[in-house]
N, C-alpha and C. Protein backbone atom coordinates (compact mmCIF):
# COMPACT_ATOMS: atom_id res chain seq x y z
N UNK A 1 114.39 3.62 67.67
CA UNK A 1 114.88 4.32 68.84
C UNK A 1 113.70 4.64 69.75
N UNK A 2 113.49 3.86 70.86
CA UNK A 2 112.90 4.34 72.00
C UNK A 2 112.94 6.23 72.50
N UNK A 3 111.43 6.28 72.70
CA UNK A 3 111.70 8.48 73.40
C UNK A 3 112.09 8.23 74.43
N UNK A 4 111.70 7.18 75.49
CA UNK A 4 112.50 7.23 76.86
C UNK A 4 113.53 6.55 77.24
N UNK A 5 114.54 6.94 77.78
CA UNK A 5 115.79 6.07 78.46
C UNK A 5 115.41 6.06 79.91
N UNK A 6 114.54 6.21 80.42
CA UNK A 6 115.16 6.82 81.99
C UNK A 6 115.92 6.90 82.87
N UNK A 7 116.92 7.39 81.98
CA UNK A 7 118.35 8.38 82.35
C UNK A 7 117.95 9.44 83.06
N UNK A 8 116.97 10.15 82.97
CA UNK A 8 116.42 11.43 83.41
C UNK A 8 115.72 11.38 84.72
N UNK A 9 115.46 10.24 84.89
CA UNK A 9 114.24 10.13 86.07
C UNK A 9 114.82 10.72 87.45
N UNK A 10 116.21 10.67 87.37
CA UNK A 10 116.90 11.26 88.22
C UNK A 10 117.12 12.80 88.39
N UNK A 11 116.33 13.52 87.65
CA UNK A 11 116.56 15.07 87.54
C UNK A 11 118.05 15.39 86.95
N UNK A 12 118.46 14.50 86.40
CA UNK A 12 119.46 14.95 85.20
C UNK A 12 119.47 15.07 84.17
N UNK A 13 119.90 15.30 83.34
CA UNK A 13 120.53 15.06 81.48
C UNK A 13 121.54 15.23 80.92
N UNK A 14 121.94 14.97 80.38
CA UNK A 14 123.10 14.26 79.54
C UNK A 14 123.62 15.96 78.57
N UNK A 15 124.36 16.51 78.59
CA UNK A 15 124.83 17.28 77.49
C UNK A 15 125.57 16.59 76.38
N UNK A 16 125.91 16.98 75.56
CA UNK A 16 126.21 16.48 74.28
C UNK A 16 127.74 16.03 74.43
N UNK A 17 128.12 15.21 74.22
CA UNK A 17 129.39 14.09 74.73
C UNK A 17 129.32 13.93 76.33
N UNK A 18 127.79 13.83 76.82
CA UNK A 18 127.75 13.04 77.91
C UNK A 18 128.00 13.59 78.87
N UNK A 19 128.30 14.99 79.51
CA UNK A 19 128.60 15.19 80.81
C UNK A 19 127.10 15.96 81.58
N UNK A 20 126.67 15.25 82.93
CA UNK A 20 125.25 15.02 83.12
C UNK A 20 125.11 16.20 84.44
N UNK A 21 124.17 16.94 83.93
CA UNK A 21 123.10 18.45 84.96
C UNK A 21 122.23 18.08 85.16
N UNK A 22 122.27 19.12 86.14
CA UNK A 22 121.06 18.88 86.82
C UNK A 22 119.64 20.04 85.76
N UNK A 23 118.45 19.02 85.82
CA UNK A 23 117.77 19.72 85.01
C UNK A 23 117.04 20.72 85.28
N UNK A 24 117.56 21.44 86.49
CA UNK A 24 117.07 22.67 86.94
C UNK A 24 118.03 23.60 86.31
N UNK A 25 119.05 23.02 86.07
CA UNK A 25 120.44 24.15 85.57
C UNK A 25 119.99 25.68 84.44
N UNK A 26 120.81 26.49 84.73
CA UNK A 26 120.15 27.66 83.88
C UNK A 26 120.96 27.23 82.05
N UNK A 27 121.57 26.55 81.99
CA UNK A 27 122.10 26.07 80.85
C UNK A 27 121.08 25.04 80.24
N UNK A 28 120.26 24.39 80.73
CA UNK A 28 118.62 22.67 80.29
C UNK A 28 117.85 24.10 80.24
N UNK A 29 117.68 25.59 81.26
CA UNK A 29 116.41 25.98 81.28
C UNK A 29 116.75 27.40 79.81
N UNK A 30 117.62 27.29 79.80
CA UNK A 30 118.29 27.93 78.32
C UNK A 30 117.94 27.63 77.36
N UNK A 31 118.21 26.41 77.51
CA UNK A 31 117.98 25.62 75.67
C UNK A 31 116.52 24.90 75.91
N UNK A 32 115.61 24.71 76.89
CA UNK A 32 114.96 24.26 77.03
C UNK A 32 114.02 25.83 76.74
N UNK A 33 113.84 27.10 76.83
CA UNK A 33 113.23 27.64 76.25
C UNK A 33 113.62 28.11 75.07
N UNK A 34 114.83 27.82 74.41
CA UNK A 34 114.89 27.81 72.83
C UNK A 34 113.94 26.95 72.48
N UNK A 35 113.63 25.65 72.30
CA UNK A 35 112.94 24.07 72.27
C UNK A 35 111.29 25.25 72.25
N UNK A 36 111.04 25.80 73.49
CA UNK A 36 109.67 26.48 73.30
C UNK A 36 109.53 27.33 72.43
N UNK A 37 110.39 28.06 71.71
CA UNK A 37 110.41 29.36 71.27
C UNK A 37 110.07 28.31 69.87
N UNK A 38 110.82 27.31 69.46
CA UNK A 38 110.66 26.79 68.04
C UNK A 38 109.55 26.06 67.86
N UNK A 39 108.98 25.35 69.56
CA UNK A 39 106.99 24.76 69.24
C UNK A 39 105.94 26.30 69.36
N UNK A 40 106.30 27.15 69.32
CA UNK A 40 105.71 28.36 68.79
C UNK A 40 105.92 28.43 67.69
N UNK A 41 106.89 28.65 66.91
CA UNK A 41 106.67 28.90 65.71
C UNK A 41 106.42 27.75 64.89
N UNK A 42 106.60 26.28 65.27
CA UNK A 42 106.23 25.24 64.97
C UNK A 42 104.28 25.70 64.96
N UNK A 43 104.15 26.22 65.48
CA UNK A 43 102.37 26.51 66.04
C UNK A 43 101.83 27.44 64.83
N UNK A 44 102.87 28.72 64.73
CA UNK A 44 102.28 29.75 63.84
C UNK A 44 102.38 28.75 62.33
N UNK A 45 103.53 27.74 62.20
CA UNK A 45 103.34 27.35 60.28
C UNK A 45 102.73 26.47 60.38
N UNK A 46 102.03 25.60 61.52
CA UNK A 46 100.88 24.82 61.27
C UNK A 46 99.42 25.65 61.36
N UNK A 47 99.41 26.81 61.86
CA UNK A 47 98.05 27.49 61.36
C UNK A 47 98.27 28.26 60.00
N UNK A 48 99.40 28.75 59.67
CA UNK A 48 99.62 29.14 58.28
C UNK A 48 99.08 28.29 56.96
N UNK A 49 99.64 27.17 57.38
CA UNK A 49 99.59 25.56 56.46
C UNK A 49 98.17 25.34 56.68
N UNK A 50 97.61 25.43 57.52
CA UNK A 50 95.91 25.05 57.20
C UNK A 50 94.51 25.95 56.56
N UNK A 51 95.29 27.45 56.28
CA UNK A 51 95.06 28.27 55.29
C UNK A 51 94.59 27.87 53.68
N UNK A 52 93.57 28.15 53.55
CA UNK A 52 92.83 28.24 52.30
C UNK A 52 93.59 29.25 51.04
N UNK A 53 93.67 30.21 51.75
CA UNK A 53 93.77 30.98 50.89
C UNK A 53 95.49 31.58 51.45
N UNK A 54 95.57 32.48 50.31
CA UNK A 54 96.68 33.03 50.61
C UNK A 54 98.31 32.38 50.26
N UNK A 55 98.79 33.30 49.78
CA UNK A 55 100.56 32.47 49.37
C UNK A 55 101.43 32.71 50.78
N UNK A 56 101.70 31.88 51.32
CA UNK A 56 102.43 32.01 52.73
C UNK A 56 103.48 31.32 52.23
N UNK A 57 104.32 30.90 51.18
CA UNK A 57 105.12 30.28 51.16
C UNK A 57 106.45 30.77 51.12
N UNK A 58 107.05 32.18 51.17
CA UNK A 58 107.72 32.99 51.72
C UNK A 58 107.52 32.92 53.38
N UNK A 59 106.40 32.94 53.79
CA UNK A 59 106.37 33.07 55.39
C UNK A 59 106.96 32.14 56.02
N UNK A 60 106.00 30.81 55.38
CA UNK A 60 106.65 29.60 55.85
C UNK A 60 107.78 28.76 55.62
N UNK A 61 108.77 29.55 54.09
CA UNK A 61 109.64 28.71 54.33
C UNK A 61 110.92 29.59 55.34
N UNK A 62 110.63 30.38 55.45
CA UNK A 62 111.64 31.78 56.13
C UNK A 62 111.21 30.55 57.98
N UNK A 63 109.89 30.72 57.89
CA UNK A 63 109.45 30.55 59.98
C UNK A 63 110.67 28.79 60.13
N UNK A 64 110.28 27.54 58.93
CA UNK A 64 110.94 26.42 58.17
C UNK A 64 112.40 26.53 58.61
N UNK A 65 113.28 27.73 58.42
CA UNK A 65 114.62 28.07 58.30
C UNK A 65 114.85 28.25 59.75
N UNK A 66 113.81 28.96 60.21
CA UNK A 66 114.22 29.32 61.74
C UNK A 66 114.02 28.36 62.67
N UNK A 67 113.26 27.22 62.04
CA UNK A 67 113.31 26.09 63.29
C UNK A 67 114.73 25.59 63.11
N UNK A 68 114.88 25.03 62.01
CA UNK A 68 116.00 24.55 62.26
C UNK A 68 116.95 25.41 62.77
N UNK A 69 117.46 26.81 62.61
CA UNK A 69 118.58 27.07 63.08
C UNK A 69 118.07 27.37 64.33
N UNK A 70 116.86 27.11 64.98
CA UNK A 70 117.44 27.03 66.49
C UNK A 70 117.53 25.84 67.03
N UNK A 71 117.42 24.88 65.84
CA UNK A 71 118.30 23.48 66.16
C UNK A 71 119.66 23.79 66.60
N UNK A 72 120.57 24.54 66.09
CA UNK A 72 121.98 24.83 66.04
C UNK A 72 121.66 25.84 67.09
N UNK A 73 121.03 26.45 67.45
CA UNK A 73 120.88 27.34 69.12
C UNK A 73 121.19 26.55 70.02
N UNK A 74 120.10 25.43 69.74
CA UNK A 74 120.23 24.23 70.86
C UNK A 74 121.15 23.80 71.08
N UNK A 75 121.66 22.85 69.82
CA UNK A 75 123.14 22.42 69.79
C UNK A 75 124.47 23.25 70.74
N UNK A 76 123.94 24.19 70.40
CA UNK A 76 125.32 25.16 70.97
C UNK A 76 125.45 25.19 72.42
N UNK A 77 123.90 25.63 72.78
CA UNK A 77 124.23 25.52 74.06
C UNK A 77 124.32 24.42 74.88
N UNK A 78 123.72 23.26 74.44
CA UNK A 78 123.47 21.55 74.81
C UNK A 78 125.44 21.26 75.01
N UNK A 79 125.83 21.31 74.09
CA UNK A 79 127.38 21.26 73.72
C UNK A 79 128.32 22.08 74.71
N UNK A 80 128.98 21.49 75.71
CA UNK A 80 130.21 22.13 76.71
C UNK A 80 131.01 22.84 75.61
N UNK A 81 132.02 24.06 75.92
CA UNK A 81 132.82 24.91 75.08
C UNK A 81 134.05 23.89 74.76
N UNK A 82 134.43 23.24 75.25
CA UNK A 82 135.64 22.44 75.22
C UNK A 82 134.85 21.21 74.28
N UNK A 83 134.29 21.07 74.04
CA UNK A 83 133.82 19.96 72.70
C UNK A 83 133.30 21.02 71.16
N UNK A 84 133.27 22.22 71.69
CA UNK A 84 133.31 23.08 70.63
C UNK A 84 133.96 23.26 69.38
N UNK A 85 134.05 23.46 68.43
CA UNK A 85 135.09 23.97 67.37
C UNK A 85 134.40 24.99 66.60
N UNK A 86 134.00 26.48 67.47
CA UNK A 86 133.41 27.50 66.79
C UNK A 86 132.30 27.38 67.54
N UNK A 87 131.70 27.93 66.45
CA UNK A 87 129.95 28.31 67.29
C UNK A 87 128.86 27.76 65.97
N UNK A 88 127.96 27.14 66.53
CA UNK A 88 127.07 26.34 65.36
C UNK A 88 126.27 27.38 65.03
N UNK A 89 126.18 28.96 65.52
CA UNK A 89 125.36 30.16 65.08
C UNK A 89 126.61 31.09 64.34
N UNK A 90 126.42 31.16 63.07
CA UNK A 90 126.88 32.10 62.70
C UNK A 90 126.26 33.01 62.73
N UNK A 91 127.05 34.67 61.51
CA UNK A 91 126.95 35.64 61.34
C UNK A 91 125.78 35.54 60.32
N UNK A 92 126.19 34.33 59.13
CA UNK A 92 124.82 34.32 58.29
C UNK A 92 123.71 33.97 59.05
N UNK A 93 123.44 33.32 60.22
CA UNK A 93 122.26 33.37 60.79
C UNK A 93 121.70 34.74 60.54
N UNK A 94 121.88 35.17 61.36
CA UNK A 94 121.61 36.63 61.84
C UNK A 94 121.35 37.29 60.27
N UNK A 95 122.16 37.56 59.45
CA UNK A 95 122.16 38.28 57.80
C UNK A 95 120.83 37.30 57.42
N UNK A 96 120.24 36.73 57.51
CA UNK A 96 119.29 36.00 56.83
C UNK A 96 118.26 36.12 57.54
N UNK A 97 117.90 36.42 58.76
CA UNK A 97 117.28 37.21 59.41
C UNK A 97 116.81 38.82 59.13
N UNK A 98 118.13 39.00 58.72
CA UNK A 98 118.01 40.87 58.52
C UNK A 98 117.66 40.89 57.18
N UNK A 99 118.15 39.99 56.18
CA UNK A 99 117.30 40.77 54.77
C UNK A 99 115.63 39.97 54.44
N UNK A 100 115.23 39.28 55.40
CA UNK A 100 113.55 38.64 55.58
C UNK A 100 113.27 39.95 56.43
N UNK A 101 113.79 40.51 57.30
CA UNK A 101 112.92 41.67 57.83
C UNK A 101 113.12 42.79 56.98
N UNK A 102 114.37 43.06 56.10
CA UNK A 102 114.29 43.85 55.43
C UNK A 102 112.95 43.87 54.18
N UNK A 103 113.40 43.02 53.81
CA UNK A 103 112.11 42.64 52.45
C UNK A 103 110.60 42.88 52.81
N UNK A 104 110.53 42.57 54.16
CA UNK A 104 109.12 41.89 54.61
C UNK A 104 108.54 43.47 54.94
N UNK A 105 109.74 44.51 55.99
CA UNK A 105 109.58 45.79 55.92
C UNK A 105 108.83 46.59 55.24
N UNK A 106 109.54 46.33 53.54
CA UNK A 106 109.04 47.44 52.66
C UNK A 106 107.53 47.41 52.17
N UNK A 107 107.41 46.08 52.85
CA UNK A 107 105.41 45.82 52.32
C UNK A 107 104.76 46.63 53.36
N UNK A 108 105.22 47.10 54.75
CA UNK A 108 104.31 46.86 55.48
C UNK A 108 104.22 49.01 55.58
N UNK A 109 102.97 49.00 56.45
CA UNK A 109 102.80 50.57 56.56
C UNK A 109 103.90 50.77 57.94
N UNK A 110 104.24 51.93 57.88
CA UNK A 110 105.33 52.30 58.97
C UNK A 110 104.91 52.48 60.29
N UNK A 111 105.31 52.18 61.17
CA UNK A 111 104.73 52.26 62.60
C UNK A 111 105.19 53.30 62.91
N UNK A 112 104.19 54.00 63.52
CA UNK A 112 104.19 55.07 64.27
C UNK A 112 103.56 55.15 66.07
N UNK A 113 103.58 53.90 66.23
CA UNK A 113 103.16 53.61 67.40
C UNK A 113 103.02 52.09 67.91
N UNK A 114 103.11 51.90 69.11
CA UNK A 114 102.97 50.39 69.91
C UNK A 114 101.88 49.81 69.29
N UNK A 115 101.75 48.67 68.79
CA UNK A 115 100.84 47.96 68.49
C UNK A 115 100.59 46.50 69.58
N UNK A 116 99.29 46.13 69.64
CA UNK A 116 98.68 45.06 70.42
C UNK A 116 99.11 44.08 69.84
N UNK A 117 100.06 42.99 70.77
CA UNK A 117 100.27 41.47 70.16
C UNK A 117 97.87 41.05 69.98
N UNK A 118 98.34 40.42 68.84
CA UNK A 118 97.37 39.69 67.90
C UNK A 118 96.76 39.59 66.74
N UNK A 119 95.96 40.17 66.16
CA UNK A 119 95.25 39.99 65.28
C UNK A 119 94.90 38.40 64.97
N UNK A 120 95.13 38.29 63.46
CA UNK A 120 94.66 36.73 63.29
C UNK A 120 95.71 35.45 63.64
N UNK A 121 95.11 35.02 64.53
CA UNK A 121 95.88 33.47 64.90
C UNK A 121 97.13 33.37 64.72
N UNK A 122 97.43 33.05 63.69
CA UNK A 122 98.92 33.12 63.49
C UNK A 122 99.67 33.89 63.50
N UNK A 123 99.28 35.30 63.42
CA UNK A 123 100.00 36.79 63.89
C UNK A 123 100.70 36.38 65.43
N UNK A 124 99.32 36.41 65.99
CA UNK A 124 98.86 36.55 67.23
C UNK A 124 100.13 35.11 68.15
N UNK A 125 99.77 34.18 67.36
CA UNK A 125 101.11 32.43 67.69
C UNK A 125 102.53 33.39 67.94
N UNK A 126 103.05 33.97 66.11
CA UNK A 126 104.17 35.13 66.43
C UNK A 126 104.58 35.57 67.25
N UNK A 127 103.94 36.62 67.73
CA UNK A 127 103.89 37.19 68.82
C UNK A 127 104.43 36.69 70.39
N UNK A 128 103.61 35.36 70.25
CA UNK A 128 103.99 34.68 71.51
C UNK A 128 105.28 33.70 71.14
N UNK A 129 105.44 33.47 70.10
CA UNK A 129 106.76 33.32 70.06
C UNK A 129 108.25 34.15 70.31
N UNK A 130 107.79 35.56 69.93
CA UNK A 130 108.79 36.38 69.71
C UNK A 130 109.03 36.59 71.52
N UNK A 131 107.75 36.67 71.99
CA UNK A 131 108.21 36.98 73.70
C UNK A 131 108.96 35.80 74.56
N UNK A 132 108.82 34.47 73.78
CA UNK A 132 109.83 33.67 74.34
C UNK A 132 110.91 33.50 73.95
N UNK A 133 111.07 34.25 72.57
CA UNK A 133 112.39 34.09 72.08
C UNK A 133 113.09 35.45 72.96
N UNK A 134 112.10 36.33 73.74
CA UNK A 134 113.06 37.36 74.27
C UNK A 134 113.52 36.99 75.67
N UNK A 135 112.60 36.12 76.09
CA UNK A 135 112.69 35.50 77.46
C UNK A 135 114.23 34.40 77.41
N UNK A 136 114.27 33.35 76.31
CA UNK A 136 115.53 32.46 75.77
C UNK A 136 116.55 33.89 75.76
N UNK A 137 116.45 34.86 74.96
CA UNK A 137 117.72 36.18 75.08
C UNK A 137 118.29 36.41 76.34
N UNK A 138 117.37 36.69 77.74
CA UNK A 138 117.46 37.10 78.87
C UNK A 138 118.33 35.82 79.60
N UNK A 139 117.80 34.40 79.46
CA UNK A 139 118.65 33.57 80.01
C UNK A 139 119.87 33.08 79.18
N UNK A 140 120.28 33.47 77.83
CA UNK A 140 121.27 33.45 77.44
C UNK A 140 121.94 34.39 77.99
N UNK A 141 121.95 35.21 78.26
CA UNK A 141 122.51 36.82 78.75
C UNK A 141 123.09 36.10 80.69
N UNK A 142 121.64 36.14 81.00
CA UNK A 142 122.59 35.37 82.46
C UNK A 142 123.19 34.12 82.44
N UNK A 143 122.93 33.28 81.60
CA UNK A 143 124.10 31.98 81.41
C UNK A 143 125.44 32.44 81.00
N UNK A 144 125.80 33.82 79.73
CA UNK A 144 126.95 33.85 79.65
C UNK A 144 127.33 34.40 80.87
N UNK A 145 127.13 35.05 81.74
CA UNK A 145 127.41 35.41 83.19
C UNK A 145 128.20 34.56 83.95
N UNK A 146 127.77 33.17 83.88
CA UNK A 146 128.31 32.12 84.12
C UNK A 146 129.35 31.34 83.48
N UNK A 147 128.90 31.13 82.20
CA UNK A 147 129.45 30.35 81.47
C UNK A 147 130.08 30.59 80.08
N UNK A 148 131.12 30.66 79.50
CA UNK A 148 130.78 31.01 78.28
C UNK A 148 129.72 30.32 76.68
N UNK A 149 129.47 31.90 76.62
CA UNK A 149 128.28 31.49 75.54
C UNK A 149 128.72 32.37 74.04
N UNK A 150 128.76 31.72 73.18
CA UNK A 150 129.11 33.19 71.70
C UNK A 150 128.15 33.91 71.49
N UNK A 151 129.19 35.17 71.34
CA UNK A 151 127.70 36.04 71.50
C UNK A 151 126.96 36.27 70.14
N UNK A 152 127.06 34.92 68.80
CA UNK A 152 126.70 35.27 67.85
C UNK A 152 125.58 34.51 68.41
N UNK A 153 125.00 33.97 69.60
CA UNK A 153 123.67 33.48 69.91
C UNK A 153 122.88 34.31 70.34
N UNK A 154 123.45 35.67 71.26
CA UNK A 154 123.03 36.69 71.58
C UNK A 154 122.53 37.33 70.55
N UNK A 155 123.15 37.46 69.61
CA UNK A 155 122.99 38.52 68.41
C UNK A 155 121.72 37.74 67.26
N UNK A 156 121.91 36.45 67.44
CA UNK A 156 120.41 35.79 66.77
C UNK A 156 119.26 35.75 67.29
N UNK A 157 119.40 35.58 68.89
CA UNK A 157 117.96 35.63 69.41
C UNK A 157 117.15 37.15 69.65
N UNK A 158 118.41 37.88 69.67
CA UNK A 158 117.43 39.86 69.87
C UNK A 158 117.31 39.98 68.22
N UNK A 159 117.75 39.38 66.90
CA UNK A 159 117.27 39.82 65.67
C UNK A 159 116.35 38.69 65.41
N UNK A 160 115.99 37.59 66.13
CA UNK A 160 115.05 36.36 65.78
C UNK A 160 114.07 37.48 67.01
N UNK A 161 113.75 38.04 67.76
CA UNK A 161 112.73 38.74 68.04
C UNK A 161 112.15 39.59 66.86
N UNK A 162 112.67 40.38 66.55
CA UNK A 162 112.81 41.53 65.10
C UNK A 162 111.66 40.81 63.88
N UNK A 163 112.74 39.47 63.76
CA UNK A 163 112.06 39.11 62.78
C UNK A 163 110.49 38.30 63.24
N UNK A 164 110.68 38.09 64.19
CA UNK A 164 108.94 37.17 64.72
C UNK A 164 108.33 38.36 64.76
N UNK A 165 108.37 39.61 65.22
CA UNK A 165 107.38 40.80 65.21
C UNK A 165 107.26 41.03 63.97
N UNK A 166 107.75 41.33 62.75
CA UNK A 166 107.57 41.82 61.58
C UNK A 166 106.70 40.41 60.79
N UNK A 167 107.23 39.29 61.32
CA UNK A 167 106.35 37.96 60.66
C UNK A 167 105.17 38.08 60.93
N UNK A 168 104.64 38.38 62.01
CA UNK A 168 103.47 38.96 62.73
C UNK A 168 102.47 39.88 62.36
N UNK A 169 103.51 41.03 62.00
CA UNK A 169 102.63 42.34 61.33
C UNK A 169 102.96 41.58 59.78
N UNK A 170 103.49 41.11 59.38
CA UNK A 170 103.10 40.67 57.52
C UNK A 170 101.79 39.87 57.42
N UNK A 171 101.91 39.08 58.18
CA UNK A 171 100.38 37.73 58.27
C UNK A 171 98.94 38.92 58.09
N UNK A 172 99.29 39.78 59.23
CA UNK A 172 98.26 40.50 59.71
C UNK A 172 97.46 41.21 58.31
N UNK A 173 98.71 41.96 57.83
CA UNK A 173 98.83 42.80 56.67
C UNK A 173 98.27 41.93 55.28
N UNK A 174 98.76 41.23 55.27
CA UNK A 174 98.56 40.02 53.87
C UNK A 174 97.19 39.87 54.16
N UNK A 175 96.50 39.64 55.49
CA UNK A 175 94.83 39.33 55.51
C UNK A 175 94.28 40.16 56.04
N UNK A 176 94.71 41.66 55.63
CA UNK A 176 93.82 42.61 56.37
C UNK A 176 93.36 43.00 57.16
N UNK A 177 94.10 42.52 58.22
CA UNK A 177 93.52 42.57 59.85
C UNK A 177 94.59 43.90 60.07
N UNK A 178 93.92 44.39 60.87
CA UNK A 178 94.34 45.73 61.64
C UNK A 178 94.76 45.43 63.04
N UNK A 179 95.85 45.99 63.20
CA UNK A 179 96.56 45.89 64.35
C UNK A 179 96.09 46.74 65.32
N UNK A 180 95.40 46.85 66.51
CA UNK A 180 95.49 47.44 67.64
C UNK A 180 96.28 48.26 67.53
N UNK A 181 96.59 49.63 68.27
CA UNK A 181 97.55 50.64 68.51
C UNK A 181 97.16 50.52 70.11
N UNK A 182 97.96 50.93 71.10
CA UNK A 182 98.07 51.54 72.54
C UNK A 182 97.99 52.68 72.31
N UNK A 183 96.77 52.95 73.32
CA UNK A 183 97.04 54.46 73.71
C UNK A 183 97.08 54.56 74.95
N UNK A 184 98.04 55.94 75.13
CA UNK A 184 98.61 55.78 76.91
C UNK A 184 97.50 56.92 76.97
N UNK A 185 97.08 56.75 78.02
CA UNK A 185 96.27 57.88 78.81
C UNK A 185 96.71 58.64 79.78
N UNK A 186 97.12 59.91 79.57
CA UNK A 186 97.82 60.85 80.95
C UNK A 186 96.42 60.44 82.09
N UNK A 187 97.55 59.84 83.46
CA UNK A 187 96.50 59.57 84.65
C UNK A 187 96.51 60.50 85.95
């Protein structure tokens, strides 16, 4: 299979059984920052994976799980409602989300304050994943405006934030790096 058709060269693409947008549409720029949100975390388990030390294999097969299901993000929204039968995001999305942040939780010290996106590398990848997965939330939110969208996609991408921040502070935690705190300064 050839990567190019140039079908596209025209500023279109094809949705899934073929009916063709324009690739400015807020529905391509939807799923097209899901696609970013998953080469971020595609980013954080290839710096995980080149780790010496350390058991990341809880991290990485949990970050593993989440690419693919925002394969089925994609899918969903790539896919017109009328070729639908349900929603390719379930409820277990989301529940499998919540007991990795639950678990991951009880290791970590309790926040008592804003912490600085970074520490080590792959914290730090997290991080910038989790802000595009909030940015993908925001244009799901104005696409359903438009269009209909299930809101069990809504409900995966604000707990797929949750869980990229806590993936973040575990990395950090597991290698001893200390998180930044903010401090506000009365001005």
């Amino acid at each position: 299979m050839r990567i190019y058709t140039r079908s596209g060269d025209d500023g279109k693409t094809s949705l899934v059984f073929g009916r063709r947008i324009g690739k400015d549409s807020l529905r391509v720029d939807t799923y097209g920052t899901i696609d970013e949100t998953n080469s971020a975390v595609g980013a954080a388990v290839a710096l995980l994976r080149g780790r010496s030390a350390g058991n990341w294999g809880d991290v990485i097969a949990a970050l593993e799980r989440v690419q693919r299901e925002l394969f089925d993000v994609g899918r969903e929204l790539a896919t017109p409602e009328e070729k639908r039968e349900g929603s390719f995001v379930t409820d277990q999305h989301v529940l499998g989300l919540e007991k990795n942040i639950d678990r991951w939780e009880e290791q970590l010290p309790p926040l008592t304050r804003f912490i600085l996106p970074g520490g080590d590398p792959a914290a730090a990848m997290l991080h910038l994943a989790r802000t595009i997965c909030r940015r993908a939330e925001r244009r799901v939110v104005a696409l359903a405006q438009e269009e209909p969208v299930a809101d069990s996609v809504c409900r995966y991408l604000n707990r797929l934030s949750d869980f990229l921040f806590v993936a973040a502070r575990v990395v950090n935690h597991r290698l001893g790096v200390q998180e930044p705190t903010v401090d506000f300064q009365q001005g």
